[in-house]
Protein backbone atom coordinates (compact mmCIF):
# COMPACT_ATOMS: atom_id res chain seq x y z
CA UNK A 1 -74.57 10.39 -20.56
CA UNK A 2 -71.93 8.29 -22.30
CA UNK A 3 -69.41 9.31 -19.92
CA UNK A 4 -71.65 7.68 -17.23
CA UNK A 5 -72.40 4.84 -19.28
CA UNK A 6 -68.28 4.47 -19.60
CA UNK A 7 -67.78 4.84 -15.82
CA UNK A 8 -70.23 2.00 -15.28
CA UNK A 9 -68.71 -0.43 -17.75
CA UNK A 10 -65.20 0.43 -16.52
CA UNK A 11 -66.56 -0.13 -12.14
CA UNK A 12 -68.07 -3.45 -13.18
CA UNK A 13 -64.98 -4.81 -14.74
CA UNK A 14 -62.83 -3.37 -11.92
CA UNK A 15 -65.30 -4.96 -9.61
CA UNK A 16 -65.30 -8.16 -11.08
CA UNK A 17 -61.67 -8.06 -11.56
CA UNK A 18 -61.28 -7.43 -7.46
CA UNK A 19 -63.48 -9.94 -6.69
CA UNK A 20 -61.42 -12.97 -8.31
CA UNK A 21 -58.34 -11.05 -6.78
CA UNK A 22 -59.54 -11.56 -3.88
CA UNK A 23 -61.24 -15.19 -3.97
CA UNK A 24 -57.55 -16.18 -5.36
CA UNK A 25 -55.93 -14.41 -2.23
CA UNK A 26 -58.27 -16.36 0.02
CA UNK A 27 -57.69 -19.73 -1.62
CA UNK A 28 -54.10 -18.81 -1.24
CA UNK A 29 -54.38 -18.42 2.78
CA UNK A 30 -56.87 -21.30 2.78
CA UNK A 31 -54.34 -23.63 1.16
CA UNK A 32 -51.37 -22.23 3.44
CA UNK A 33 -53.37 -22.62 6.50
CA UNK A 34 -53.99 -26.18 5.93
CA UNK A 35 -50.42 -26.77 4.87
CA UNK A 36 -49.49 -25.86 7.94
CA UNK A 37 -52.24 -27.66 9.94
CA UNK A 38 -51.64 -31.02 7.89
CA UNK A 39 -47.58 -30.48 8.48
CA UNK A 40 -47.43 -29.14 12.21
C-alpha cells in the first residue's frame, strides 16, 4: 500500500509538472503566431 500511495504522489507531480509544460509551450506558439501576424 505505500508503494501505491508513492506512485500516486509521484503521477500527480508529473502531471502537474506536464501540464505547465505544456500551457508554457502553448503561450510560446500563441506569442509566435501573433508575432508573425502583427509583423507580416
Amino acid at each position: 500500500m505505500p508503494n501505491q500511495e508513492n506512485d500516486y504522489s509521484f503521477w500527480t507531480k508529473y502531471k502537474r509538472f506536464a501540464t505547465t509544460e505544456i500551457l508554457m509551450y502553448l503561450i510560446m506558439i500563441v506569442g509566435i503566431a501573433l508575432g508573425i501576424i502583427f509583423l507580416s
